[in-house]
Protein backbone atom coordinates (compact mmCIF):
# COMPACT_ATOMS: atom_id res chain seq x y z
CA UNK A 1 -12.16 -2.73 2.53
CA UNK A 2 -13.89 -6.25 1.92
CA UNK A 3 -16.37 -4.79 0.15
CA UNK A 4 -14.46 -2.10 -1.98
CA UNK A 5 -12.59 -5.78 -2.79
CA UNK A 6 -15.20 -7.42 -3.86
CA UNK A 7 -16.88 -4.75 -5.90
CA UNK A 8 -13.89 -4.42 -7.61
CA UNK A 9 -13.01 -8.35 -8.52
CA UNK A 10 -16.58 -8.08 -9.48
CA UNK A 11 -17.25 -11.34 -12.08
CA UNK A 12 -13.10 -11.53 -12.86
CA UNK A 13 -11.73 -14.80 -12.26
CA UNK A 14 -8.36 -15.21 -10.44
CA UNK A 15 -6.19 -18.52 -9.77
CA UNK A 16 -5.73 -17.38 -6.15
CA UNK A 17 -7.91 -15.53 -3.79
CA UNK A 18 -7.17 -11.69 -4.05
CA UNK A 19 -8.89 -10.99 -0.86
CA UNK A 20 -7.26 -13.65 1.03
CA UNK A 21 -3.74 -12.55 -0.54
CA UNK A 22 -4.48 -8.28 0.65
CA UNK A 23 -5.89 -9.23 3.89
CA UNK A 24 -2.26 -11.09 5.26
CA UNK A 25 -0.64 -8.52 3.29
CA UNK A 26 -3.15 -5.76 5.50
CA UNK A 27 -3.00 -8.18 8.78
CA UNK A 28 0.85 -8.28 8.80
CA UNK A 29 1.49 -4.37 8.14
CA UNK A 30 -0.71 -4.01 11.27
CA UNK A 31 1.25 -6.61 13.11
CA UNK A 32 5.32 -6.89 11.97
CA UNK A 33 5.71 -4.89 8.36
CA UNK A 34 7.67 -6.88 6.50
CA UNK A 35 8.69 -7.35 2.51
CA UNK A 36 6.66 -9.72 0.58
CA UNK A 37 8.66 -12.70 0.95
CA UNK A 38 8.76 -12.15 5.15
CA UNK A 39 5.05 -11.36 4.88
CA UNK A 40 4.66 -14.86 3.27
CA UNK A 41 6.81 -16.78 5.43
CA UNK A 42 5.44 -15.03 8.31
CA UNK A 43 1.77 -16.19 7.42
CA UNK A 44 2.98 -19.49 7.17
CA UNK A 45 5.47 -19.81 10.52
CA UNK A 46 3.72 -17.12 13.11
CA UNK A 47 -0.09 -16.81 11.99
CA UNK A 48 -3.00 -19.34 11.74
CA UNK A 49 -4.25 -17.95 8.35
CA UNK A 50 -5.95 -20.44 6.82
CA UNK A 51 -5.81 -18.47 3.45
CA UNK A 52 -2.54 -19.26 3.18
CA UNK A 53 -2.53 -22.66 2.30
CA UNK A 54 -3.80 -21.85 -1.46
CA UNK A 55 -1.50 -18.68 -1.89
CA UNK A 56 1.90 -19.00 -3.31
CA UNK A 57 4.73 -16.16 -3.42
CA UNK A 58 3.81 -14.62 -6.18
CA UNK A 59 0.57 -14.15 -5.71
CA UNK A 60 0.96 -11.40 -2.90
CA UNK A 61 2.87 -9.70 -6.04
CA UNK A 62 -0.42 -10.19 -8.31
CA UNK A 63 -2.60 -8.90 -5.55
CA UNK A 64 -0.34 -5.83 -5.10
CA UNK A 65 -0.56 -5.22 -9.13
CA UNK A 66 -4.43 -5.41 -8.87
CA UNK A 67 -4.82 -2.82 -6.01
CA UNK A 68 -2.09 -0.77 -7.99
CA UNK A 69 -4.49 -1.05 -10.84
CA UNK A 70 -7.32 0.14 -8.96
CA UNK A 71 -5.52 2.88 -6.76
CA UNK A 72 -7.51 5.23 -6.98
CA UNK A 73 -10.84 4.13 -7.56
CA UNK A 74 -10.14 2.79 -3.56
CA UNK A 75 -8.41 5.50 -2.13
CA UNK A 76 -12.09 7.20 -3.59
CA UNK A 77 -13.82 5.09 -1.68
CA UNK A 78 -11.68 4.59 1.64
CA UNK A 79 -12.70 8.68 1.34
CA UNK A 80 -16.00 8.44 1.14
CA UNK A 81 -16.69 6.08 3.30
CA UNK A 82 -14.26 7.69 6.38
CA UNK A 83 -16.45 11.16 5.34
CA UNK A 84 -19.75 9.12 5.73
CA UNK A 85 -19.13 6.98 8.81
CA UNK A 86 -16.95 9.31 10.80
CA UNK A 87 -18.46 13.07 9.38
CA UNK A 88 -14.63 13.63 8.27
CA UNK A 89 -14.18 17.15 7.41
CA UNK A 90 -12.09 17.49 4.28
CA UNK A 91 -12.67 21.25 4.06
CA UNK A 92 -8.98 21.77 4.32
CA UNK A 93 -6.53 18.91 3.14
CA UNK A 94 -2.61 18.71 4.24
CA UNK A 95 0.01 17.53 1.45
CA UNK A 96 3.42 16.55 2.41
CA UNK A 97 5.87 15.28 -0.24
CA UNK A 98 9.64 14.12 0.76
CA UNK A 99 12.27 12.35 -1.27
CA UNK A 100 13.22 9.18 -0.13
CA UNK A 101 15.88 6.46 -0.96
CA UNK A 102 15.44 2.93 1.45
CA UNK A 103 18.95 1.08 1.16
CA UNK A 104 19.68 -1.75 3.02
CA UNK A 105 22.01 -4.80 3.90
CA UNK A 106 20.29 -5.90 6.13
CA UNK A 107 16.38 -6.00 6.78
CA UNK A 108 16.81 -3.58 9.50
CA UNK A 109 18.80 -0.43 8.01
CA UNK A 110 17.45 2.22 6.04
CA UNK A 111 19.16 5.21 4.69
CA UNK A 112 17.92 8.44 3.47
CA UNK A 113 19.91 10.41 1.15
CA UNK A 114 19.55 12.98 -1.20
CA UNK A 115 22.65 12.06 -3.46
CA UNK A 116 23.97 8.81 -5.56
CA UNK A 117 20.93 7.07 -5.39
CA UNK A 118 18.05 5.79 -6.89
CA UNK A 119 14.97 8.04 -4.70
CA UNK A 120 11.75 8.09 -4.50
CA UNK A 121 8.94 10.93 -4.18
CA UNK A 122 6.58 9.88 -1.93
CA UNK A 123 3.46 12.22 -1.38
CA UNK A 124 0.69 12.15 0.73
CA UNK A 125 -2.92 14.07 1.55
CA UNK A 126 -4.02 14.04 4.94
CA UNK A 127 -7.14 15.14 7.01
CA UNK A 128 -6.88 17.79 9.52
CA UNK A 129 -7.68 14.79 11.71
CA UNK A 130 -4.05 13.30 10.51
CA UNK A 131 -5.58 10.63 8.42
CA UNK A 132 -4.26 9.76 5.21
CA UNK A 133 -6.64 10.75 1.91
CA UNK A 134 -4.63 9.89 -0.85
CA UNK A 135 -0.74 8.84 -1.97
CA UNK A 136 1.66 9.05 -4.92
CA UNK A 137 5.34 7.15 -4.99
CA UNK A 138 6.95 9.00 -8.11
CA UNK A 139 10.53 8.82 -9.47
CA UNK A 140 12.73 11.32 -7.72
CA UNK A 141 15.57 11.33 -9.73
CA UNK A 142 14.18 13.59 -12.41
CA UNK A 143 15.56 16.68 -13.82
CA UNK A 144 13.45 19.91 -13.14
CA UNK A 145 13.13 21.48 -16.92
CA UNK A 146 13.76 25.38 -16.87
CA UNK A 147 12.36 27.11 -19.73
C-alpha cells in the first residue's frame, strides 16, 4: 500500500504527511475501528505513532478525500498485486450489495432499517477466496424509475 501511496502523491505537495495520516487511519481499523475523531485521539492517548505529532484533525479528513479521489486507480492495484503475489484466481467474482442505515446515540449502537432513514448501498466484489476486489457506498434512498 506504501508504494501504491507514493506513486500516487507522486511530485504533489501536501501540508501534512498523507502516508503518515492513512497508515493510523489503516493501523487503528486493524486494532479498535473507530470514527475519525476516536482514531485521532486514539493515536495520540493509546499508540506511540510518532506521525502523529505533525497531523491535526482534519487532516485524516484530507487523507480520506485523496484516497476517495484515487479509489479506484488503488483498488486496481491492491488487485493486481493480490493476483501477482498470491496467484489469486479471479475467474469467477462474488457481488453482494445490502442497504444499510448506521444510527447511533451512542458510539456503540447501530441500527439497520429499511424505512425513515437516510441508507446507504453498500456493494462489494469478492474472490472466491473471500477477499474483497472492489467497493461502492451509493445513496439508497433513490426511487427505482419504471418506464
Amino acid at each position: 500500500m506504501d508504494d501504491i501511496i507514493s506513486e500516487l502523491l507522486g511530485d504533489r505537495q501536501f501540508e501534512f504527511d498523507v502516508h503518515g495520516a492513512v497508515k493510523g487511519m489503516v493501523i487503528n481499523r486493524a486494532i479498535n475501528a473507530r470514527s475519525k475523531l476516536s482514531t485521532f485521539e486514539w493515536m495520540d492517548r493509546d499508540m506511540y505513532y510518532p506521525e502523529r505529532e505533525e497531523l491535526e484533525l482534519h487532516h485524516l479528513y484530507r487523507a480520506l478525500g485523496f484516497l476517495i479521489s484515487h479509489k479506484n486507480t488503488i483498488e486496481g492495484r491492491i488487485l493486481s498485486n493480490l493476483t501477482d503475489l498470491f496467484s489469486m484466481d479471479v475467474s469467477v467474482v462474488f457481488y453482494d450489495c445490502s442497504l444499510v442505515d448506521m444510527h447511533s446515540e451512542s458510539s456503540q449502537l447501530v441500527e439497520y432499517f429499511r424505512k425513515g432513514r437516510t441508507q446507504s448501498l453498500v456493494s462489494l466484489v469478492m474472490s472466491r477466496d473471500r477477499l474483497p476486489i472492489a467497493h461502492e457506498v451509493l445513496p439508497g434512498n433513490t426511487r427505482t424509475s419504471r418506464q
